[in-house]
PDB file of N, CA and C in Angstrom:
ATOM      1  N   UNK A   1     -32.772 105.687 -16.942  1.00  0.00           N
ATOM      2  CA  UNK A   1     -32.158 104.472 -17.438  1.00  0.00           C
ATOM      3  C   UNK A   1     -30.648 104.619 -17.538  1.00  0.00           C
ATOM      4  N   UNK A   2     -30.124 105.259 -15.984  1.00  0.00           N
ATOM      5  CA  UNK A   2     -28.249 105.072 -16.386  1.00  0.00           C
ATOM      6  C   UNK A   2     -27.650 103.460 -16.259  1.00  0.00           C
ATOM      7  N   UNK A   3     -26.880 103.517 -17.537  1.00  0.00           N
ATOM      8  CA  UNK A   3     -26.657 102.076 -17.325  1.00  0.00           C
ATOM      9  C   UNK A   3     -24.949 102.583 -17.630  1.00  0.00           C
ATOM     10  N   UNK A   4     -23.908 101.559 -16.701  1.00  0.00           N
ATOM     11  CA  UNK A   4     -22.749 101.606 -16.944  1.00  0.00           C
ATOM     12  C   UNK A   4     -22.328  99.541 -17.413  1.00  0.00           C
ATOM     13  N   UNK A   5     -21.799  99.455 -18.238  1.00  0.00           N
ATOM     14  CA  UNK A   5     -21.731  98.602 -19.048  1.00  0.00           C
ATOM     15  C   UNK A   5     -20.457  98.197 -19.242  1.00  0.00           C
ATOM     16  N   UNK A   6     -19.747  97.064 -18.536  1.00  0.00           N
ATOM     17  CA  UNK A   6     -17.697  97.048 -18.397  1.00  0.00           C
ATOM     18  C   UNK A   6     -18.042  95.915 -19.240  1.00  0.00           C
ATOM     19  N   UNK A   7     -16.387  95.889 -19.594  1.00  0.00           N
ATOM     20  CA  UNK A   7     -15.972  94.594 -20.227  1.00  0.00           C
ATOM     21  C   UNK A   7     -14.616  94.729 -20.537  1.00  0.00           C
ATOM     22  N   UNK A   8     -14.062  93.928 -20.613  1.00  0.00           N
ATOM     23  CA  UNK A   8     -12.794  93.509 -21.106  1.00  0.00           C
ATOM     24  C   UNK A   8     -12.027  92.719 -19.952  1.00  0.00           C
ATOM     25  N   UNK A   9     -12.437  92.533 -18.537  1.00  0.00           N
ATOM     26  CA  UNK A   9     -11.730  92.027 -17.727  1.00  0.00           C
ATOM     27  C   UNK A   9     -11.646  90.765 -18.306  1.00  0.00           C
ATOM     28  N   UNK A  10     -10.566  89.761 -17.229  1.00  0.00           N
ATOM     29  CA  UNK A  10     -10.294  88.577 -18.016  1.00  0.00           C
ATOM     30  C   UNK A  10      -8.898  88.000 -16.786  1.00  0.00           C
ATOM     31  N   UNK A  11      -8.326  86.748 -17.646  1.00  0.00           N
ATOM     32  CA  UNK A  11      -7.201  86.192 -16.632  1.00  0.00           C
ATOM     33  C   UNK A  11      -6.117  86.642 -17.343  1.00  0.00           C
ATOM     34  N   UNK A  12      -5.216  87.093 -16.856  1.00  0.00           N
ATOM     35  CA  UNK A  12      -3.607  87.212 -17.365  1.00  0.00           C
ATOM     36  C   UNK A  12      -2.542  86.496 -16.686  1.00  0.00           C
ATOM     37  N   UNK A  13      -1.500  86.743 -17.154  1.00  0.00           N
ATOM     38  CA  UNK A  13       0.002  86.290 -16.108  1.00  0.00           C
ATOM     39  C   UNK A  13       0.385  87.423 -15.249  1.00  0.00           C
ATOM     40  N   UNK A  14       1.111  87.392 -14.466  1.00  0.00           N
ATOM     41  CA  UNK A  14       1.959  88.780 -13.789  1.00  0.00           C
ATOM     42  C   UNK A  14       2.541  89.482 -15.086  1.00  0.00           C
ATOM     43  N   UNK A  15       2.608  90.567 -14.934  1.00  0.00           N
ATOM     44  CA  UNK A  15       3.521  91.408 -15.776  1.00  0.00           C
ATOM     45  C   UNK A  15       2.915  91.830 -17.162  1.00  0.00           C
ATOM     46  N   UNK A  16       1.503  90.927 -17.016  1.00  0.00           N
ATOM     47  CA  UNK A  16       0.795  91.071 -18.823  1.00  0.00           C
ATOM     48  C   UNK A  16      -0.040  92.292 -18.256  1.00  0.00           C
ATOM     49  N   UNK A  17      -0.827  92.417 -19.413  1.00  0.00           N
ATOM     50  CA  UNK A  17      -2.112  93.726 -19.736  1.00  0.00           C
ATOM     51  C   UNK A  17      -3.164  93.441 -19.947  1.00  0.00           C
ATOM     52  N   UNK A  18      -3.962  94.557 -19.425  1.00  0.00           N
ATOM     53  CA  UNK A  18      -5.444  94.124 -20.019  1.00  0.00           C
ATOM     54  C   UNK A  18      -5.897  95.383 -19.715  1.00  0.00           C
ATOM     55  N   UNK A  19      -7.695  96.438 -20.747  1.00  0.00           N
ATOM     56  CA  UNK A  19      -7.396  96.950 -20.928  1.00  0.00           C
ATOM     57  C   UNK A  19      -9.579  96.781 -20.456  1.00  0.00           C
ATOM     58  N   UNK A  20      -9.679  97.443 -19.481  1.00  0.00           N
ATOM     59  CA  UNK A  20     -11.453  97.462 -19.374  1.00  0.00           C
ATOM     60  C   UNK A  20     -11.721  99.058 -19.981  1.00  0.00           C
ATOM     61  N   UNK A  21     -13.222  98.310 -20.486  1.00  0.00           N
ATOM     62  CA  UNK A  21     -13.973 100.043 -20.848  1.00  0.00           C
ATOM     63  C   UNK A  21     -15.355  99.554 -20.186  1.00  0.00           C
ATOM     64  N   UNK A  22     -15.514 100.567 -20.331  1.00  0.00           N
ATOM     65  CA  UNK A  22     -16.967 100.798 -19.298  1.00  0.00           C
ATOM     66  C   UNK A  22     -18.017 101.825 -20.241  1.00  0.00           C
ATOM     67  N   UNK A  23     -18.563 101.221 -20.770  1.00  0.00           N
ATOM     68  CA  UNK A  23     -19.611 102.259 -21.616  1.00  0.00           C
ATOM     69  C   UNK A  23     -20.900 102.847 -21.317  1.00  0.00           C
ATOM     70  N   UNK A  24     -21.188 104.365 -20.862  1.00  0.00           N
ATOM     71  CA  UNK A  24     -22.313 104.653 -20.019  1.00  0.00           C
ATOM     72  C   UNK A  24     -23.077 105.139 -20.820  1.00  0.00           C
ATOM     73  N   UNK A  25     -24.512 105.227 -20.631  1.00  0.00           N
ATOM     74  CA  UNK A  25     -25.361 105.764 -21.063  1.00  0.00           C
ATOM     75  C   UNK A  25     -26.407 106.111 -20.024  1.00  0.00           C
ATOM     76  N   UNK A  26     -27.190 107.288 -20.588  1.00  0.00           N
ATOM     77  CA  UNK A  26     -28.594 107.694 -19.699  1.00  0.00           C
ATOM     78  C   UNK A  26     -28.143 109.266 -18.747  1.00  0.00           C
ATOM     79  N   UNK A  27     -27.099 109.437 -18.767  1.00  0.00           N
ATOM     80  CA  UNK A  27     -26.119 110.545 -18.261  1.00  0.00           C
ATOM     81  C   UNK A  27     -25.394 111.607 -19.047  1.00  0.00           C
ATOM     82  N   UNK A  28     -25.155 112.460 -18.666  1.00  0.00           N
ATOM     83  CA  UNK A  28     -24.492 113.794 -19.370  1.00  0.00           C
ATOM     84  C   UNK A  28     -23.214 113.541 -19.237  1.00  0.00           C
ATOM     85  N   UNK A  29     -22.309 112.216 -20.154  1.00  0.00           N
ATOM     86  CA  UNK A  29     -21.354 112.120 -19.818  1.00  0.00           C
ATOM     87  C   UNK A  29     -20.067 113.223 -20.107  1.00  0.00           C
ATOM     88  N   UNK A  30     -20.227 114.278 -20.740  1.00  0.00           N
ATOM     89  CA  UNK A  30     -19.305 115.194 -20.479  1.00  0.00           C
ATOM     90  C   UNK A  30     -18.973 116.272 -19.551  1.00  0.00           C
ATOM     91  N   UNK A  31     -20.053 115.661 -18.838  1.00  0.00           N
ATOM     92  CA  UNK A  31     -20.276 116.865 -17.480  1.00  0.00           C
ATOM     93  C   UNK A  31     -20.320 115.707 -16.564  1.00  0.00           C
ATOM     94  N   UNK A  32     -19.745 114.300 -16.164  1.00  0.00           N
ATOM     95  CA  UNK A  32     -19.668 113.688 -15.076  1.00  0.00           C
ATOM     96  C   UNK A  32     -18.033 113.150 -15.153  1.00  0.00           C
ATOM     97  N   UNK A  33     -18.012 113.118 -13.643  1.00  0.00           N
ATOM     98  CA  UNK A  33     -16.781 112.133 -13.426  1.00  0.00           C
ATOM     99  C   UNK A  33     -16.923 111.110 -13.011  1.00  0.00           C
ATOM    100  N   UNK A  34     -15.847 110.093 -13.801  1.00  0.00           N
ATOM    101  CA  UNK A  34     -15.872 108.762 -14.138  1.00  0.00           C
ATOM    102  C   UNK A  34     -14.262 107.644 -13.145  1.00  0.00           C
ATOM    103  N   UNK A  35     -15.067 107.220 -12.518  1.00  0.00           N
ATOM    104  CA  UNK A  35     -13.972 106.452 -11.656  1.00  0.00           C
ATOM    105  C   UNK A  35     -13.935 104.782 -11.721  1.00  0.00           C
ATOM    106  N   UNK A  36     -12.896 103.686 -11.726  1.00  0.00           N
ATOM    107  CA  UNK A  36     -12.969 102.661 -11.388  1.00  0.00           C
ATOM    108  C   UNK A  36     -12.591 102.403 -10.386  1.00  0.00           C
ATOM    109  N   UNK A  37     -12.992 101.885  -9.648  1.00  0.00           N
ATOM    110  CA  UNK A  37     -12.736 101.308  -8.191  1.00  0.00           C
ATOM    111  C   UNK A  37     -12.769  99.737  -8.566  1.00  0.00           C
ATOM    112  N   UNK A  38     -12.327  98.540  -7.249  1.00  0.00           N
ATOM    113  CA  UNK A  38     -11.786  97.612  -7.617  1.00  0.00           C
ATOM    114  C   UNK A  38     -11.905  97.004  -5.575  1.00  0.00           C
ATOM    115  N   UNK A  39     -12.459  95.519  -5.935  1.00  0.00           N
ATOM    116  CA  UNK A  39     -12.616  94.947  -4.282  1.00  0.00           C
ATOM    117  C   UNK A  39     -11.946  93.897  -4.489  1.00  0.00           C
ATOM    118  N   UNK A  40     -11.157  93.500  -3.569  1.00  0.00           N
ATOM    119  CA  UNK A  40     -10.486  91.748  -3.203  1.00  0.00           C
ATOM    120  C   UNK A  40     -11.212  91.163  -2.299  1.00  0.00           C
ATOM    121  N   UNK A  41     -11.514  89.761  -2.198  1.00  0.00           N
ATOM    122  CA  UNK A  41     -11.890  89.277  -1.372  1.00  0.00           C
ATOM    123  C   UNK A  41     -11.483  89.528   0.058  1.00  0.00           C
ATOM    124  N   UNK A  42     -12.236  89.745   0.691  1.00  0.00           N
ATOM    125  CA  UNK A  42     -11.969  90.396   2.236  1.00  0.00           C
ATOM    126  C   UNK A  42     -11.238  91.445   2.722  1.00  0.00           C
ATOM    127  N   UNK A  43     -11.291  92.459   1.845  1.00  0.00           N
ATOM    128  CA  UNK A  43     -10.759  93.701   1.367  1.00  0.00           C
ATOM    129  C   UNK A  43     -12.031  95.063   1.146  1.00  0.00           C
ATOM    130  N   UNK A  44     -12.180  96.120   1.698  1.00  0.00           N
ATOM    131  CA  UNK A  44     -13.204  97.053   1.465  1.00  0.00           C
ATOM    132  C   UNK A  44     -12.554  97.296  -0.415  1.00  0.00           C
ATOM    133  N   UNK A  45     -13.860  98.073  -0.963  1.00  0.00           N
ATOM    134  CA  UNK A  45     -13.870  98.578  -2.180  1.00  0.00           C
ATOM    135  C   UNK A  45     -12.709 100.017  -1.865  1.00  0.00           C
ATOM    136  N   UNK A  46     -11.954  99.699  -2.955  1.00  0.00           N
ATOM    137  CA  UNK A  46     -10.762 100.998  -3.159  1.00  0.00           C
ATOM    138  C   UNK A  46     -10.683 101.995  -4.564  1.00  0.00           C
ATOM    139  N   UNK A  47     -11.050 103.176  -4.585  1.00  0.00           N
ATOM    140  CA  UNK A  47     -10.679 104.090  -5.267  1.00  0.00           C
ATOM    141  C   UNK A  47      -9.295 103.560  -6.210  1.00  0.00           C
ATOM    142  N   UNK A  48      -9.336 103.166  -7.489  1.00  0.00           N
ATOM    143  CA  UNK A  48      -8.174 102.689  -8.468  1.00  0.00           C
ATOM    144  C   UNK A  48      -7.860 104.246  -9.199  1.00  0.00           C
ATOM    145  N   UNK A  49      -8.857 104.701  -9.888  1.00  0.00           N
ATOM    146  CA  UNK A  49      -8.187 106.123 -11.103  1.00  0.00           C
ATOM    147  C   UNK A  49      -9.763 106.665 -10.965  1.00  0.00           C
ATOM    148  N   UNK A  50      -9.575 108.137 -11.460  1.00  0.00           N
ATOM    149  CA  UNK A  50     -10.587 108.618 -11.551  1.00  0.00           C
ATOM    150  C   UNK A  50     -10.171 109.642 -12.440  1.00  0.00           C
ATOM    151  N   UNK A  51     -11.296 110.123 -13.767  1.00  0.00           N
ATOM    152  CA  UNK A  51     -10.879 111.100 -14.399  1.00  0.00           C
ATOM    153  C   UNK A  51     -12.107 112.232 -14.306  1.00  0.00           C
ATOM    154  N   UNK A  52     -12.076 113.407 -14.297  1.00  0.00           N
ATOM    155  CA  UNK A  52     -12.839 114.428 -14.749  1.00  0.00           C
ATOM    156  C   UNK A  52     -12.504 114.654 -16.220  1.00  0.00           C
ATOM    157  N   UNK A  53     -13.698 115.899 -16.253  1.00  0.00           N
ATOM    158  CA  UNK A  53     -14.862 116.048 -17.341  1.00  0.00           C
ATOM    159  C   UNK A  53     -13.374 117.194 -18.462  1.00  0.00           C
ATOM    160  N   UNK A  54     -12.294 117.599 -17.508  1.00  0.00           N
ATOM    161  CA  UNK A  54     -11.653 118.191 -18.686  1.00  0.00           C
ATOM    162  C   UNK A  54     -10.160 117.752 -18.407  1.00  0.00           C
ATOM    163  N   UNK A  55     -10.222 116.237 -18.071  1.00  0.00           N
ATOM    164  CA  UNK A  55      -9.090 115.201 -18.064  1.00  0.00           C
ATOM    165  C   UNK A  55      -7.969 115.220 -16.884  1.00  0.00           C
ATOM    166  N   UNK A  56      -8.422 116.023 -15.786  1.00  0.00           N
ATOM    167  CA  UNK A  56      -7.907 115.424 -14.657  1.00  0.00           C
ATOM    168  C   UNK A  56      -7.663 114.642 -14.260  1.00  0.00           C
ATOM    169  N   UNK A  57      -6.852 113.641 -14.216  1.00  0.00           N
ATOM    170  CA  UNK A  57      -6.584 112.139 -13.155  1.00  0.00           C
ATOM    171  C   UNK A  57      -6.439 111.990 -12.164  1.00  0.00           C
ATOM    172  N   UNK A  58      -6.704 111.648 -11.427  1.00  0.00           N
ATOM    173  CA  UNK A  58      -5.880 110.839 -10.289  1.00  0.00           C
ATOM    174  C   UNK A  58      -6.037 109.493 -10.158  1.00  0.00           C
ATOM    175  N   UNK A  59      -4.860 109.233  -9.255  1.00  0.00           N
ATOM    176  CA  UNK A  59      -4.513 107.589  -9.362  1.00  0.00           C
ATOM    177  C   UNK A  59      -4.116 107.134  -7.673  1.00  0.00           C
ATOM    178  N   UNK A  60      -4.856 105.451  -7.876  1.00  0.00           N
ATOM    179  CA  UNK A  60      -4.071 105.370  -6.021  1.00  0.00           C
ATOM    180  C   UNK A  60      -2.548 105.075  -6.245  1.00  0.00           C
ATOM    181  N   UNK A  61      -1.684 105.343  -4.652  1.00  0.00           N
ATOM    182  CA  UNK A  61      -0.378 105.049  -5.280  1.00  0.00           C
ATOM    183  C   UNK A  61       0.118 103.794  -5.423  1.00  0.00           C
ATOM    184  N   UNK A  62      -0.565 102.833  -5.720  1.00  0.00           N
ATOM    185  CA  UNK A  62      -0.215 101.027  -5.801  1.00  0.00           C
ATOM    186  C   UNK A  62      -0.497 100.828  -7.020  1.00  0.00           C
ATOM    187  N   UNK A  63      -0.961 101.728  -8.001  1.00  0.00           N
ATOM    188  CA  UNK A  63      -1.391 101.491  -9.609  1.00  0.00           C
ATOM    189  C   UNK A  63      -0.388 102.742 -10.525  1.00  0.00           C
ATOM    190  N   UNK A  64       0.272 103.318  -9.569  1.00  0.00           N
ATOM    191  CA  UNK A  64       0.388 104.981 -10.334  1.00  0.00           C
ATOM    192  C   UNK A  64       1.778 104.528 -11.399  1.00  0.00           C
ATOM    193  N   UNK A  65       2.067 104.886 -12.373  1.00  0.00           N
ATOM    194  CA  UNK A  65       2.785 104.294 -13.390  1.00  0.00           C
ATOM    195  C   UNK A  65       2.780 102.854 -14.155  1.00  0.00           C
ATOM    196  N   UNK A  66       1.529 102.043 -14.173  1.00  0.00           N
ATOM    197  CA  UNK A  66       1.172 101.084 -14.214  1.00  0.00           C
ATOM    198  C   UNK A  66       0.264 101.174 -14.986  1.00  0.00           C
ATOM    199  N   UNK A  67      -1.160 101.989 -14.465  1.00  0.00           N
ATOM    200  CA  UNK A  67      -2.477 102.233 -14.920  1.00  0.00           C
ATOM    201  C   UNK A  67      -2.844 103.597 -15.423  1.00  0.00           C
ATOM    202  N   UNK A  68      -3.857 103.510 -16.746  1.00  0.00           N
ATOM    203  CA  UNK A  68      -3.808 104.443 -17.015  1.00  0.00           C
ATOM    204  C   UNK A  68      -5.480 104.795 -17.324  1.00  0.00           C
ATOM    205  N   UNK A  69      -6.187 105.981 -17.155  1.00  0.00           N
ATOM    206  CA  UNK A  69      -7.517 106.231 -17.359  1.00  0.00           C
ATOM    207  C   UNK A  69      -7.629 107.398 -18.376  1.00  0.00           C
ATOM    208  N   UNK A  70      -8.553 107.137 -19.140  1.00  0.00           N
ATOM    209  CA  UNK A  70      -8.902 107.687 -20.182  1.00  0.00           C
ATOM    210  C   UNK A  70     -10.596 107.752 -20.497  1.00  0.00           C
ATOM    211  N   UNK A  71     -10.582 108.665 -21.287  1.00  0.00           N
ATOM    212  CA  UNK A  71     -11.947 108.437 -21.952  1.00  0.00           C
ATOM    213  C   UNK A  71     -12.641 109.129 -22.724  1.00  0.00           C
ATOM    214  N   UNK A  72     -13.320 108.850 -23.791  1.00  0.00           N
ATOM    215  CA  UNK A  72     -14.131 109.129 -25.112  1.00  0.00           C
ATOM    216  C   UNK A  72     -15.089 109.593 -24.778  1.00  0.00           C
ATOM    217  N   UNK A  73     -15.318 111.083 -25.060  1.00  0.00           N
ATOM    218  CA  UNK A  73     -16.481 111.919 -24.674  1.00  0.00           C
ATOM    219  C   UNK A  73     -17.446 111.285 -26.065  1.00  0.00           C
ATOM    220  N   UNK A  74     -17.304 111.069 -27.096  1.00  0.00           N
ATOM    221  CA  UNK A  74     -17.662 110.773 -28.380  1.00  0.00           C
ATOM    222  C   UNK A  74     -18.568 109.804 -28.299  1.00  0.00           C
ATOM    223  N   UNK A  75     -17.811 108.495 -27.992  1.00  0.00           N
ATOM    224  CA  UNK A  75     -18.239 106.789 -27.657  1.00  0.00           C
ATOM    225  C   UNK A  75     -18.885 106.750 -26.381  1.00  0.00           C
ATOM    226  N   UNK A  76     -18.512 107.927 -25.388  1.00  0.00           N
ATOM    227  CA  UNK A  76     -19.051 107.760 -23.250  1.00  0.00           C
ATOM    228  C   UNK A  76     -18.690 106.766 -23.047  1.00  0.00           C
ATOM    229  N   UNK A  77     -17.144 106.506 -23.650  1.00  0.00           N
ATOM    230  CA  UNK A  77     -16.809 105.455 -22.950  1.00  0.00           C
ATOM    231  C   UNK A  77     -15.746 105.807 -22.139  1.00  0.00           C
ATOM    232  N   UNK A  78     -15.251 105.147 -20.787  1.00  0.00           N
ATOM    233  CA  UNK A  78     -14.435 105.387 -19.763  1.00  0.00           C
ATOM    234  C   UNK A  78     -13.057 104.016 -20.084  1.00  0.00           C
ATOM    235  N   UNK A  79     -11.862 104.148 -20.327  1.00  0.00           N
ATOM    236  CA  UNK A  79     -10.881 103.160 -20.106  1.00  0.00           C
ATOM    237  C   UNK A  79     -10.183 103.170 -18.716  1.00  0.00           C
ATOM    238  N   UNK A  80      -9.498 102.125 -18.539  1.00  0.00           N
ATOM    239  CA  UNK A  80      -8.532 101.818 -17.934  1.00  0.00           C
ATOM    240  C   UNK A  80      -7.538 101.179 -18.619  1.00  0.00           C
ATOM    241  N   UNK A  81      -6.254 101.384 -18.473  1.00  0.00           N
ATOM    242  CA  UNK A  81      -5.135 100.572 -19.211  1.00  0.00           C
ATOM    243  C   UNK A  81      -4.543  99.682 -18.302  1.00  0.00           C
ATOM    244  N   UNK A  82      -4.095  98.513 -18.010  1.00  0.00           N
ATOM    245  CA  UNK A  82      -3.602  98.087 -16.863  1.00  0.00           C
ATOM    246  C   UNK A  82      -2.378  97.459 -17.533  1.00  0.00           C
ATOM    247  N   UNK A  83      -1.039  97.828 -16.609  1.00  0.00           N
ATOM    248  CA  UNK A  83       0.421  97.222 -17.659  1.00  0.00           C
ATOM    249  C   UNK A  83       0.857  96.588 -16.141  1.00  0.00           C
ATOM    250  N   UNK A  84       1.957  96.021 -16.570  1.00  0.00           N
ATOM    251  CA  UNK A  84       3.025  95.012 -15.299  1.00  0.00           C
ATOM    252  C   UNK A  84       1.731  94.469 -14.156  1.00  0.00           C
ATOM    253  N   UNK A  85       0.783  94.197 -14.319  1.00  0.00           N
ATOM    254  CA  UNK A  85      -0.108  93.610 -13.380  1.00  0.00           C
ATOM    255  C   UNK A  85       0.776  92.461 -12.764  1.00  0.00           C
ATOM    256  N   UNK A  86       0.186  93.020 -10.981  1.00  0.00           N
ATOM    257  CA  UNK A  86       0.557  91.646 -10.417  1.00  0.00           C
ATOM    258  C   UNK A  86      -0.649  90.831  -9.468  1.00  0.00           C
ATOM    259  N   UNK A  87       0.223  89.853  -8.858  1.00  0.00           N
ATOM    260  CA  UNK A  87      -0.978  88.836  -8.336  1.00  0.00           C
ATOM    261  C   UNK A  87      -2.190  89.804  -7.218  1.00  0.00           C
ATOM    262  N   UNK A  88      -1.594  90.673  -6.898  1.00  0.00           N
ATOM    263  CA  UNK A  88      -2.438  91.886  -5.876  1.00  0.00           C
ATOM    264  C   UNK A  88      -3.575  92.723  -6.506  1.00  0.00           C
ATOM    265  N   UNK A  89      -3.229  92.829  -8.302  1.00  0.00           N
ATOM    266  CA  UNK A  89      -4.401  93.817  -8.557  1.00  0.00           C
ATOM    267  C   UNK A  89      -5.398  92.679  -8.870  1.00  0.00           C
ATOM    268  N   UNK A  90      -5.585  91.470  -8.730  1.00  0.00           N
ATOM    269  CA  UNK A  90      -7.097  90.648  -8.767  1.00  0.00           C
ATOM    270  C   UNK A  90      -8.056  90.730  -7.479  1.00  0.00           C
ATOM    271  N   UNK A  91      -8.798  91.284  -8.386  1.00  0.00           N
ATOM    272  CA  UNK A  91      -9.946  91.910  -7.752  1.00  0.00           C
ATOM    273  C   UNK A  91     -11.097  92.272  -8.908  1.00  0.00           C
ATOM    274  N   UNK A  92     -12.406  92.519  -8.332  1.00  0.00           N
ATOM    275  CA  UNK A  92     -13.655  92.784  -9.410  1.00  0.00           C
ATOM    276  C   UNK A  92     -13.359  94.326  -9.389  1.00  0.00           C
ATOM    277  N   UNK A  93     -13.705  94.724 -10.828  1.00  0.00           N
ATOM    278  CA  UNK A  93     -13.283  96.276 -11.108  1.00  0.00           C
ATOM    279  C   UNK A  93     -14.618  96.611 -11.542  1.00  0.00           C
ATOM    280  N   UNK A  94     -15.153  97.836 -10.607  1.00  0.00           N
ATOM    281  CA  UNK A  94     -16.487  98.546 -10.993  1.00  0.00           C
ATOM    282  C   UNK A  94     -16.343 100.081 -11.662  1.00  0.00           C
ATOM    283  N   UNK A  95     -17.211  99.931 -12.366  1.00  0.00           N
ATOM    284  CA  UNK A  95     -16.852 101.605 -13.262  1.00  0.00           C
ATOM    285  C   UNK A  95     -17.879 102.449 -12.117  1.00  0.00           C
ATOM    286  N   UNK A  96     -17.943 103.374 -11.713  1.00  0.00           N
ATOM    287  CA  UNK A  96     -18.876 104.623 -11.274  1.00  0.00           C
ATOM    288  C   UNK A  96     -18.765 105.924 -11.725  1.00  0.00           C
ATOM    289  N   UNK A  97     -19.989 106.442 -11.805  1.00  0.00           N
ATOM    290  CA  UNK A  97     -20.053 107.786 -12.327  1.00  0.00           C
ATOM    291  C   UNK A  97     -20.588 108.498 -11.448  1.00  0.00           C
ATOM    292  N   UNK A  98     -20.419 109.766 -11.522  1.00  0.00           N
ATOM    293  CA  UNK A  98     -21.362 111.207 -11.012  1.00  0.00           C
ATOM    294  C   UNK A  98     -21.390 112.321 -11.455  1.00  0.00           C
ATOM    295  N   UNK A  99     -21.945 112.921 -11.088  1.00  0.00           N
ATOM    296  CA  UNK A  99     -22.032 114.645 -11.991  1.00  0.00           C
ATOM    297  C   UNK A  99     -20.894 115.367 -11.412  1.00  0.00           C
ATOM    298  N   UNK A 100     -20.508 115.924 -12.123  1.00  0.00           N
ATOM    299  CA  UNK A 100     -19.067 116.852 -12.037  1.00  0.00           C
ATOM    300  C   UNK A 100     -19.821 118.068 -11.202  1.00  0.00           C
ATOM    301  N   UNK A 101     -20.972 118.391 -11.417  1.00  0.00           N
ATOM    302  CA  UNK A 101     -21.572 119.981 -11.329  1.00  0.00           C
ATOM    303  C   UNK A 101     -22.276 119.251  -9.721  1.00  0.00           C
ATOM    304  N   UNK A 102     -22.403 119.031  -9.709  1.00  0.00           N
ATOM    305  CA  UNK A 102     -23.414 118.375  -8.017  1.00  0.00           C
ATOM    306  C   UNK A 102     -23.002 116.640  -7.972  1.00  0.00           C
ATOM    307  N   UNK A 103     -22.002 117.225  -6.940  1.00  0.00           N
ATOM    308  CA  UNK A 103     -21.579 115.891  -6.335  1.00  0.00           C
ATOM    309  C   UNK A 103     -22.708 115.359  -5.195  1.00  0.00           C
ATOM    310  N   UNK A 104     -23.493 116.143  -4.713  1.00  0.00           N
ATOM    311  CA  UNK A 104     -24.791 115.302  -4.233  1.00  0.00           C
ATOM    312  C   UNK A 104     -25.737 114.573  -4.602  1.00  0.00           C
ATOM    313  N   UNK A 105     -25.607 114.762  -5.933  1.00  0.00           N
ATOM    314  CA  UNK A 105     -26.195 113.669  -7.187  1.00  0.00           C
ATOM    315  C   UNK A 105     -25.821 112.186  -6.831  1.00  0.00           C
ATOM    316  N   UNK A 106     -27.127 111.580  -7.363  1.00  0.00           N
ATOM    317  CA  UNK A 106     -27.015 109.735  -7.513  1.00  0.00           C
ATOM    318  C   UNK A 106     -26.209 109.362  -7.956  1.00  0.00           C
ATOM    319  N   UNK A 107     -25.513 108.856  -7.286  1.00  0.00           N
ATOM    320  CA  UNK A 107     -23.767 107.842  -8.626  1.00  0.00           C
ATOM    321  C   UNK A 107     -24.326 106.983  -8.437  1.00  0.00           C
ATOM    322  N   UNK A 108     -23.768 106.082 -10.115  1.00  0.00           N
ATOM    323  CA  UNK A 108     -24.329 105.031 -10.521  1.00  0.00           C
ATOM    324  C   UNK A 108     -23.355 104.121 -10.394  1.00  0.00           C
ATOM    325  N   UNK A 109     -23.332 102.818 -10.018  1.00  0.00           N
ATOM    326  CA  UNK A 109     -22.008 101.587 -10.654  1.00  0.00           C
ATOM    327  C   UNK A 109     -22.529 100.978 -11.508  1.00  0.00           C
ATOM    328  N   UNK A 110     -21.462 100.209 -12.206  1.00  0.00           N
ATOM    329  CA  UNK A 110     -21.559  99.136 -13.031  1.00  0.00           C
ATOM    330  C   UNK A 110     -22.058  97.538 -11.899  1.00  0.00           C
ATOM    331  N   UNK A 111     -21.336  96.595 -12.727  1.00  0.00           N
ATOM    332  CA  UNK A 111     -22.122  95.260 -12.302  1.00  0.00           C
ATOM    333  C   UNK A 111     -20.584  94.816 -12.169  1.00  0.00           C
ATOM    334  N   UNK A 112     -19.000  95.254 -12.361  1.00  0.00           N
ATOM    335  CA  UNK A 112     -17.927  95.130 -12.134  1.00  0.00           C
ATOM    336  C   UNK A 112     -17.920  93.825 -12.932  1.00  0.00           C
ATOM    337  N   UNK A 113     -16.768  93.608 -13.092  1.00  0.00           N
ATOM    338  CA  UNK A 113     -15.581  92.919 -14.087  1.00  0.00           C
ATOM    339  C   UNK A 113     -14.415  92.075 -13.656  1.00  0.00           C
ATOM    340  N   UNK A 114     -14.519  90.551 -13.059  1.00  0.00           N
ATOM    341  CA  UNK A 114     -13.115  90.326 -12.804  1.00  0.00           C
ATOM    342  C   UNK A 114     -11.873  90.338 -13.256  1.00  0.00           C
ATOM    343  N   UNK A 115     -10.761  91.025 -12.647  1.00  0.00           N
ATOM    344  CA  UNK A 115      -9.214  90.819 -12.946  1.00  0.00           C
ATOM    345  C   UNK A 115      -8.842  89.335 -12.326  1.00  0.00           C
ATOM    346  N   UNK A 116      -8.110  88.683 -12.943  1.00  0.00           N
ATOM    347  CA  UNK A 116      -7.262  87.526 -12.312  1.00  0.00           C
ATOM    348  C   UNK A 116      -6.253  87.870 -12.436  1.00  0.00           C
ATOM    349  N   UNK A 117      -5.052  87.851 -12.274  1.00  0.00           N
ATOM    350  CA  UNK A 117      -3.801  88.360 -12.358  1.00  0.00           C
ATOM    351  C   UNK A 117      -3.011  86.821 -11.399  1.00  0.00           C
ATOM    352  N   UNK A 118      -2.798  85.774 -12.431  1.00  0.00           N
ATOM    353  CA  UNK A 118      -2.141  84.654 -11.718  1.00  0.00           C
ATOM    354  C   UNK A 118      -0.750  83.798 -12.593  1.00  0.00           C
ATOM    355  N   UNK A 119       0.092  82.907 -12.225  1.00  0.00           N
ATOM    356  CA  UNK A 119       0.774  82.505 -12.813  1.00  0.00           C
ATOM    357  C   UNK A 119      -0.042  80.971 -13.425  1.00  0.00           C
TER     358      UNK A 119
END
């Protein structure tokens, strides 16, 4: 029963914030890594941030000083911070997970979250 569980997406202006969590359960979330990825209409799905299990990041470079990933081993919950958004990051944002220890393991997604990012 892994379930990944987003929320907080929503509409903003350019330049505002908004701030998704993704809450997993059914998984060993301190032993998986936790990524959001993010699709535009007529656009393949893109790698946004990804963190490991002892706070590694990485980031793509169209979000990097902008966005920020985090997350609560405590709560298993995964953030994203999103600052200066513009009309380009609207797109549906999916949380995914996998095991840190066997990346041949089942990754799970969420059910994703729209960003609007409009004037």
């Amino acid at each position: 029963q892994v379930q990944l569980v987003e929320s907080g997406g929503g509409s903003v202006q350019p330049g505002g914030s908004l701030r998704l969590s993704c809450e997993a359960s059914g998984i060993t979330f301190s032993r998986s890594v936790m990524s959001w990825y993010r699709q535009a209409p007529g656009k393949q799905r893109e790698l946004v941030a990804s963190i490991f299990s002892g706070g590694l990041t990485h980031y793509a470079d169209s979000v990097k000083g902008r966005f920020t990933i985090s997350r609560d081993n405590v709560e298993n919950t995964v953030y994203l911070q999103m600052n200066s958004l513009k009309p380009e990051d609207t797109a549906v944002y999916y949380c995914r997970t996998r095991s840190e220890i066997n990346p041949l393991a089942t990754e799970y997604w969420g059910q994703g979250t729209q960003v609007t990012v409009s004037s």
